[in-house]
C-alpha atoms as a PDB file:
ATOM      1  CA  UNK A   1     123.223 114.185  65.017  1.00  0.00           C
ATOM      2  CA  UNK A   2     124.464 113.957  68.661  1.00  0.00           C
ATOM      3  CA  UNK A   3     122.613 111.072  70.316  1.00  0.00           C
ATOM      4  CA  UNK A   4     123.730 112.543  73.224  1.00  0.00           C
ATOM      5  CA  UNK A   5     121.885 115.743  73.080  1.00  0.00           C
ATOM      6  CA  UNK A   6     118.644 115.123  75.516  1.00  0.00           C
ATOM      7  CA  UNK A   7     116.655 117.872  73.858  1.00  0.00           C
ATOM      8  CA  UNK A   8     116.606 116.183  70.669  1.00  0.00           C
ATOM      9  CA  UNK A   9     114.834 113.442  71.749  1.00  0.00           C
ATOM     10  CA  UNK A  10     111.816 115.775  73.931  1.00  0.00           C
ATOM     11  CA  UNK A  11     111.652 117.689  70.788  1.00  0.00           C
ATOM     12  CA  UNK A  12     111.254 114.306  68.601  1.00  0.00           C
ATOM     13  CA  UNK A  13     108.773 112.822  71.337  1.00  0.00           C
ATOM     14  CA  UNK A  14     106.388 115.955  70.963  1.00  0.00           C
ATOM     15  CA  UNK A  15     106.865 115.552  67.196  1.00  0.00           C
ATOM     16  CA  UNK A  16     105.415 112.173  67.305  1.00  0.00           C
ATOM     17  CA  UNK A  17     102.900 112.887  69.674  1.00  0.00           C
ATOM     18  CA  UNK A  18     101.703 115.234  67.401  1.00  0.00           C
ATOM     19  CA  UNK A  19     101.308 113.207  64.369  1.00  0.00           C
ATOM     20  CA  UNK A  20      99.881 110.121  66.356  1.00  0.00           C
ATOM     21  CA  UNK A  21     103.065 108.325  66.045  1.00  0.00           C
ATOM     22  CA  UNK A  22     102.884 107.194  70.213  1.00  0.00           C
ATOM     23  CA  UNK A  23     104.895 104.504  70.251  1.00  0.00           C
ATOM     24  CA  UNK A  24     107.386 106.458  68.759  1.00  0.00           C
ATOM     25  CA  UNK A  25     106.927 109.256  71.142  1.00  0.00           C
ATOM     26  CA  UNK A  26     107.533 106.814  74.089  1.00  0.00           C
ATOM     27  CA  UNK A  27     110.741 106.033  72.561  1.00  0.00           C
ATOM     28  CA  UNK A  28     112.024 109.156  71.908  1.00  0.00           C
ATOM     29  CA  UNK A  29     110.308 110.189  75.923  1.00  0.00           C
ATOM     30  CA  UNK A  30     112.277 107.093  77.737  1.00  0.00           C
ATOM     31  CA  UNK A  31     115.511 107.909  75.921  1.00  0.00           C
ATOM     32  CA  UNK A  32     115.212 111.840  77.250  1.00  0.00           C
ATOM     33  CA  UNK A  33     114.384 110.722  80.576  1.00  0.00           C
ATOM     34  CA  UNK A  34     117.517 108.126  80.252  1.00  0.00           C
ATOM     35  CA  UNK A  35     119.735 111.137  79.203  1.00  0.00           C
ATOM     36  CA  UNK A  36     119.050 113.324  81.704  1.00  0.00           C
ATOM     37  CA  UNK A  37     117.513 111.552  84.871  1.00  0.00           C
ATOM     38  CA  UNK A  38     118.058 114.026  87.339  1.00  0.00           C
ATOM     39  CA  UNK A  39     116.095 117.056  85.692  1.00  0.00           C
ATOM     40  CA  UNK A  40     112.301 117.421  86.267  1.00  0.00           C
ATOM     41  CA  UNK A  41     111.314 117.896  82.133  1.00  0.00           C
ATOM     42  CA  UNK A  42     111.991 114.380  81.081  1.00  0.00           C
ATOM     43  CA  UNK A  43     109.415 112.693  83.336  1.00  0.00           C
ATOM     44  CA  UNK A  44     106.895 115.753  82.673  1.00  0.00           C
ATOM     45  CA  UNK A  45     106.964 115.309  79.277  1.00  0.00           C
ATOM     46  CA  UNK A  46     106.965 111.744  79.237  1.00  0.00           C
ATOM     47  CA  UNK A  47     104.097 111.500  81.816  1.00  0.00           C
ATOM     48  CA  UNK A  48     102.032 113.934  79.459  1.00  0.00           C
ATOM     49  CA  UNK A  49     102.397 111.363  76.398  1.00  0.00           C
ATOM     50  CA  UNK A  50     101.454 108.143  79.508  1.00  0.00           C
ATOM     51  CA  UNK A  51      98.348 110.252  80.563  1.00  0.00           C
ATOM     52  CA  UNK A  52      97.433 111.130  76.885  1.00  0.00           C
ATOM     53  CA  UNK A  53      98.097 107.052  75.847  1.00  0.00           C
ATOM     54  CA  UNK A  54      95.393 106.337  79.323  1.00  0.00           C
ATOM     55  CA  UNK A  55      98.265 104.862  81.338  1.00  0.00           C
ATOM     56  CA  UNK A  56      97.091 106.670  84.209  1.00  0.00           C
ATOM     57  CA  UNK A  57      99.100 104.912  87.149  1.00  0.00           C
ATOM     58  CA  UNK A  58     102.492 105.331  85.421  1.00  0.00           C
ATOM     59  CA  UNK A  59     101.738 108.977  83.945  1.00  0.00           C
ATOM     60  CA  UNK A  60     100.946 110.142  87.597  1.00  0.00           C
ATOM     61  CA  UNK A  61     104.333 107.820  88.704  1.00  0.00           C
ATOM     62  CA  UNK A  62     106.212 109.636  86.038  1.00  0.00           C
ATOM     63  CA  UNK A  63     104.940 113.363  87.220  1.00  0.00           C
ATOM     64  CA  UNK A  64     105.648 112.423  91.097  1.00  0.00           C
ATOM     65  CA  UNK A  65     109.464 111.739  89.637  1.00  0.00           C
ATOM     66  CA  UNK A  66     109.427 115.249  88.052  1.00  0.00           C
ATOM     67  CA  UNK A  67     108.228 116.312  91.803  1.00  0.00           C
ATOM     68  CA  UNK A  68     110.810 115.035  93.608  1.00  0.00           C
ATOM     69  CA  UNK A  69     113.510 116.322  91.563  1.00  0.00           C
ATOM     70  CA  UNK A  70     112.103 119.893  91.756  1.00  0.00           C
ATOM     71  CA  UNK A  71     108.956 120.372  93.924  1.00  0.00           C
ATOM     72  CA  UNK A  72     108.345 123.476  92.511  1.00  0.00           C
ATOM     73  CA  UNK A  73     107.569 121.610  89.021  1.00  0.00           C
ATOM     74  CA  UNK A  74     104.047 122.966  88.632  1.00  0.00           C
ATOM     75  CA  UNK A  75     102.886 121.374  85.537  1.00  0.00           C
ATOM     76  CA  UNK A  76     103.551 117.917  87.335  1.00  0.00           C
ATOM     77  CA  UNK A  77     101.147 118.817  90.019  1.00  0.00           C
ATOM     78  CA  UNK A  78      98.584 119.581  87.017  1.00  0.00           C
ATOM     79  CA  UNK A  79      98.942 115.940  85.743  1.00  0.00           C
ATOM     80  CA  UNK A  80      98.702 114.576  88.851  1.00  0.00           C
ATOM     81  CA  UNK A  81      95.560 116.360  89.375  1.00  0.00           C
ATOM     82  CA  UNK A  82      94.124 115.244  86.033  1.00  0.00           C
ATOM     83  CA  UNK A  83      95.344 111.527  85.920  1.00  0.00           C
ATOM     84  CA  UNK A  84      93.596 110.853  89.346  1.00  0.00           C
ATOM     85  CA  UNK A  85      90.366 112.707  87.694  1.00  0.00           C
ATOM     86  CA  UNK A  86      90.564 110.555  84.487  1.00  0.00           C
ATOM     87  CA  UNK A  87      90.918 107.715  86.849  1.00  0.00           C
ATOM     88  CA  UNK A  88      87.836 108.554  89.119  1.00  0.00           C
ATOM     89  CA  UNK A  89      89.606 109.600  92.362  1.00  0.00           C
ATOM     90  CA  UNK A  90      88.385 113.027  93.085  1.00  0.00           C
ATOM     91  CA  UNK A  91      89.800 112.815  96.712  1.00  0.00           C
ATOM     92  CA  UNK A  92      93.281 112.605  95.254  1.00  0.00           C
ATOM     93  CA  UNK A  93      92.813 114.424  92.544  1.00  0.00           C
ATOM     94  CA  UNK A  94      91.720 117.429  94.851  1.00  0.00           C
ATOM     95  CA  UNK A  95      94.830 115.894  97.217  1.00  0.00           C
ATOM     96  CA  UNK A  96      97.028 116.954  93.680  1.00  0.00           C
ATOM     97  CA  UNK A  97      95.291 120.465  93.557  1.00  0.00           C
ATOM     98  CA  UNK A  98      96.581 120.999  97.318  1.00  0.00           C
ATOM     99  CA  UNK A  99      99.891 120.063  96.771  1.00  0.00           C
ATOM    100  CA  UNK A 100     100.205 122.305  93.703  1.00  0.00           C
ATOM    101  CA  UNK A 101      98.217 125.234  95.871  1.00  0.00           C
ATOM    102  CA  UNK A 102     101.347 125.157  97.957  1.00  0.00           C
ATOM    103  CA  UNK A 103     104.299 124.960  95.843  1.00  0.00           C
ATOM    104  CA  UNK A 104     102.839 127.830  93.969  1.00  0.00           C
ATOM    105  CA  UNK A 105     104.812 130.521  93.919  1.00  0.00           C
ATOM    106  CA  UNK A 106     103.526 133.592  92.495  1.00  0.00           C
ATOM    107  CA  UNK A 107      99.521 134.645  91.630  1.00  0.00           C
ATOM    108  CA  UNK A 108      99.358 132.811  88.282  1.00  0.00           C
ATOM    109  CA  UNK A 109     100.275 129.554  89.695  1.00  0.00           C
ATOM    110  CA  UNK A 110      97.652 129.663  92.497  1.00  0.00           C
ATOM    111  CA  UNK A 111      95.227 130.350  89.910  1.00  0.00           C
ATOM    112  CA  UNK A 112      96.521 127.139  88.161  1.00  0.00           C
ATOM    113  CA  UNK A 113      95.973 125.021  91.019  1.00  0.00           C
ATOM    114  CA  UNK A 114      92.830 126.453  91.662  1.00  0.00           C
ATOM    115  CA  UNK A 115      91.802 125.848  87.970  1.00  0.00           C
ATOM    116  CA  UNK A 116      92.570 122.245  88.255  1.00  0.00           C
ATOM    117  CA  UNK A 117      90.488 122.387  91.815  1.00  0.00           C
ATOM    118  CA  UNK A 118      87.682 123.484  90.070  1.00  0.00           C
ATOM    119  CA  UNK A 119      88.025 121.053  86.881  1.00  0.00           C
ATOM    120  CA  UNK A 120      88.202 117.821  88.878  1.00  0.00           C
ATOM    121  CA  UNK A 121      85.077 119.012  91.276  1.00  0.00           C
ATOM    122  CA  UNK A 122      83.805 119.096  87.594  1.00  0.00           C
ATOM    123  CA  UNK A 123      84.736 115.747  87.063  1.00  0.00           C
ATOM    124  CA  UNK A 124      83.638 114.222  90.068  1.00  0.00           C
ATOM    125  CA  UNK A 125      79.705 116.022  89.233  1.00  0.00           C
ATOM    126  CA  UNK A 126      80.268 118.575  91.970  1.00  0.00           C
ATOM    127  CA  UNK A 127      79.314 121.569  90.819  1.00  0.00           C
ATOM    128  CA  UNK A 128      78.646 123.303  93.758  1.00  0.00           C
ATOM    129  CA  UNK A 129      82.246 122.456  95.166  1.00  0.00           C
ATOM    130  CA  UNK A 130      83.490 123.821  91.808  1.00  0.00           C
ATOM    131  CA  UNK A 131      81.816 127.123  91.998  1.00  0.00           C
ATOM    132  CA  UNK A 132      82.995 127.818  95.618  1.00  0.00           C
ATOM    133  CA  UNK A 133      86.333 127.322  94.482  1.00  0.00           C
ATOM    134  CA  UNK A 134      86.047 129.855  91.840  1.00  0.00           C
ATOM    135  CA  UNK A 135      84.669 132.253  94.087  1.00  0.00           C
ATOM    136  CA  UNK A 136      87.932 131.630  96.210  1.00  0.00           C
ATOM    137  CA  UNK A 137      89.613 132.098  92.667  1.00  0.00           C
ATOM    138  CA  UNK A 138      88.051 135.407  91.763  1.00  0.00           C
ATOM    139  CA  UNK A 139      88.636 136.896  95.263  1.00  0.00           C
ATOM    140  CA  UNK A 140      92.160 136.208  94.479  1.00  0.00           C
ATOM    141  CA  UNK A 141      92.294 138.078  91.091  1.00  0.00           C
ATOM    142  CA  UNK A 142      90.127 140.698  92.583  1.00  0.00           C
ATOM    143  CA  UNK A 143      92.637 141.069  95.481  1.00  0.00           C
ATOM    144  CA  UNK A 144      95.659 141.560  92.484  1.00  0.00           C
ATOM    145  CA  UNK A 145      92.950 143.808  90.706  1.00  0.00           C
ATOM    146  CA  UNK A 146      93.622 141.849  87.909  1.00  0.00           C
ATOM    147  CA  UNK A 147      90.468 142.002  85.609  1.00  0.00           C
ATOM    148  CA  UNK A 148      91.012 139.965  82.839  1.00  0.00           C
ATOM    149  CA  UNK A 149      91.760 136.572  85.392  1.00  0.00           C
ATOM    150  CA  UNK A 150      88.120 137.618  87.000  1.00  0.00           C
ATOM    151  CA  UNK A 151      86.407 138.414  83.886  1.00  0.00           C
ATOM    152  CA  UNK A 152      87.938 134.414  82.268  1.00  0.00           C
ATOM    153  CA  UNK A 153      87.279 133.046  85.661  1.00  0.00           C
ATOM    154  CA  UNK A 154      83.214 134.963  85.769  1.00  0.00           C
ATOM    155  CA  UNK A 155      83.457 133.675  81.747  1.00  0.00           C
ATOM    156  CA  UNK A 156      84.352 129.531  83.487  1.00  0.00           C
ATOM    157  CA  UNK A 157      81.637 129.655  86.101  1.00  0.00           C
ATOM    158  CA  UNK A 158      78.889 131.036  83.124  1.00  0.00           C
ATOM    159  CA  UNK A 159      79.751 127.887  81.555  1.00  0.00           C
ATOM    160  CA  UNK A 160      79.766 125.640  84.050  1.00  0.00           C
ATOM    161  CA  UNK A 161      76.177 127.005  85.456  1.00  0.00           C
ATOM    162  CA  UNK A 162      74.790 127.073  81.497  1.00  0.00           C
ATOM    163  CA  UNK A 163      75.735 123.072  81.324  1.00  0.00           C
ATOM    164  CA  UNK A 164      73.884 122.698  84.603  1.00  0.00           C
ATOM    165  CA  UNK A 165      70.381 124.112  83.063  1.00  0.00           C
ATOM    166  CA  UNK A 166      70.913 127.198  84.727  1.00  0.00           C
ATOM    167  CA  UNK A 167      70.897 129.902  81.936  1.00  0.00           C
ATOM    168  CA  UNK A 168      69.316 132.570  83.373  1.00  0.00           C
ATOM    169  CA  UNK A 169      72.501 132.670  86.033  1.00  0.00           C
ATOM    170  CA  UNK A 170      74.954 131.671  83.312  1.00  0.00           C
ATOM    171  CA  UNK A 171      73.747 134.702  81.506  1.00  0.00           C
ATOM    172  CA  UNK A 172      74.289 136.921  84.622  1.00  0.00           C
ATOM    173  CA  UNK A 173      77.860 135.690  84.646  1.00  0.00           C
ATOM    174  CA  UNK A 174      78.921 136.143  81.382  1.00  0.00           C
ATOM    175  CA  UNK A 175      77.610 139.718  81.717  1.00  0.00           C
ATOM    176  CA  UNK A 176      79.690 140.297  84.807  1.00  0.00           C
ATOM    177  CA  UNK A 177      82.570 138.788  82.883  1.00  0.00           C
ATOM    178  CA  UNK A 178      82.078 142.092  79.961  1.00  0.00           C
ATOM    179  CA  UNK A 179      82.428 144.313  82.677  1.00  0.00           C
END
């Protein structure tokens, strides 16, 4: 075996991860991200295992490296958006969502972004906030006439209005989302 060969050591981390083995992981994550410091992956993947292990601060630290080598990085963004939600900070957490709004570069990643809008609304207990968003997001998918985003974005907001108490709406939703 190379000890050399970066992807090894990702592949190894994930493996870990996997089977609950973290420590591991972290070993096999900070010798990837030693290998190859100037690619965007390493710091992804290793910020995924920090933000899984609750180590919110240096997760989000990690993702911001993956960021500035490639600010097009979109999964970085993502973790961003979710480590400031774990961590109770809906202002940046929507800040995150933003950022990852603009880098986007094609319709599936602005549904991304606006995915993770919605979900840390959701954390923060704004519901309303989360719903207006997906109307932005189903405008969108309307707009590329694409039906199954708006029927799985109709099939979100049922859900979200059902855990709310609102079932009579929910129900209208998820029958919008058949059609």
């Amino acid at each position: 075996i190379n000890p050399e060969f970066a992807a090894a050591y990702n592949a190894v981390g994930y493996a870990q991860r996997n089977h609950g083995n973290l420590d591991d992981a972290r070993q096999a994550f900070s010798r990837y991200v030693e290998l190859i410091p100037g690619e965007a992956n390493p710091y992804d993947s290793y910020a995924e295992l920090l933000l899984e292990m609750g180590e919110y601060d240096e997760s989000i630290e990690n993702y911001r490296k993956a960021i500035e080598i490639d600010p097009n990085f979109i999964s970085a963004y993502a973790g961003i958006t979710i480590g400031q939600s774990l961590k109770g900070n809906a202002e940046a957490a929507q800040a995150a969502a933003t950022e990852m709004l603009a880098a986007a570069r094609n319709s599936g990643q602005k549904q991304a972004a606006w995915f993770r809008s919605v979900t840390s609304h959701l954390f923060a207990g704004d519901l309303a906030a989360a719903l207006e968003v997906s109307e932005q997001r189903l405008a969108a998918a309307a707009a590329d006439d694409n039906h199954i985003t708006m029927g799985n974005i109709r099939e979100y907001m049922g859900d979200m209005v059902s855990v709310s108490g609102e079932g009579g709406k929910a129900l209208e939703l998820y029958a919008s989302a058949l059609e």
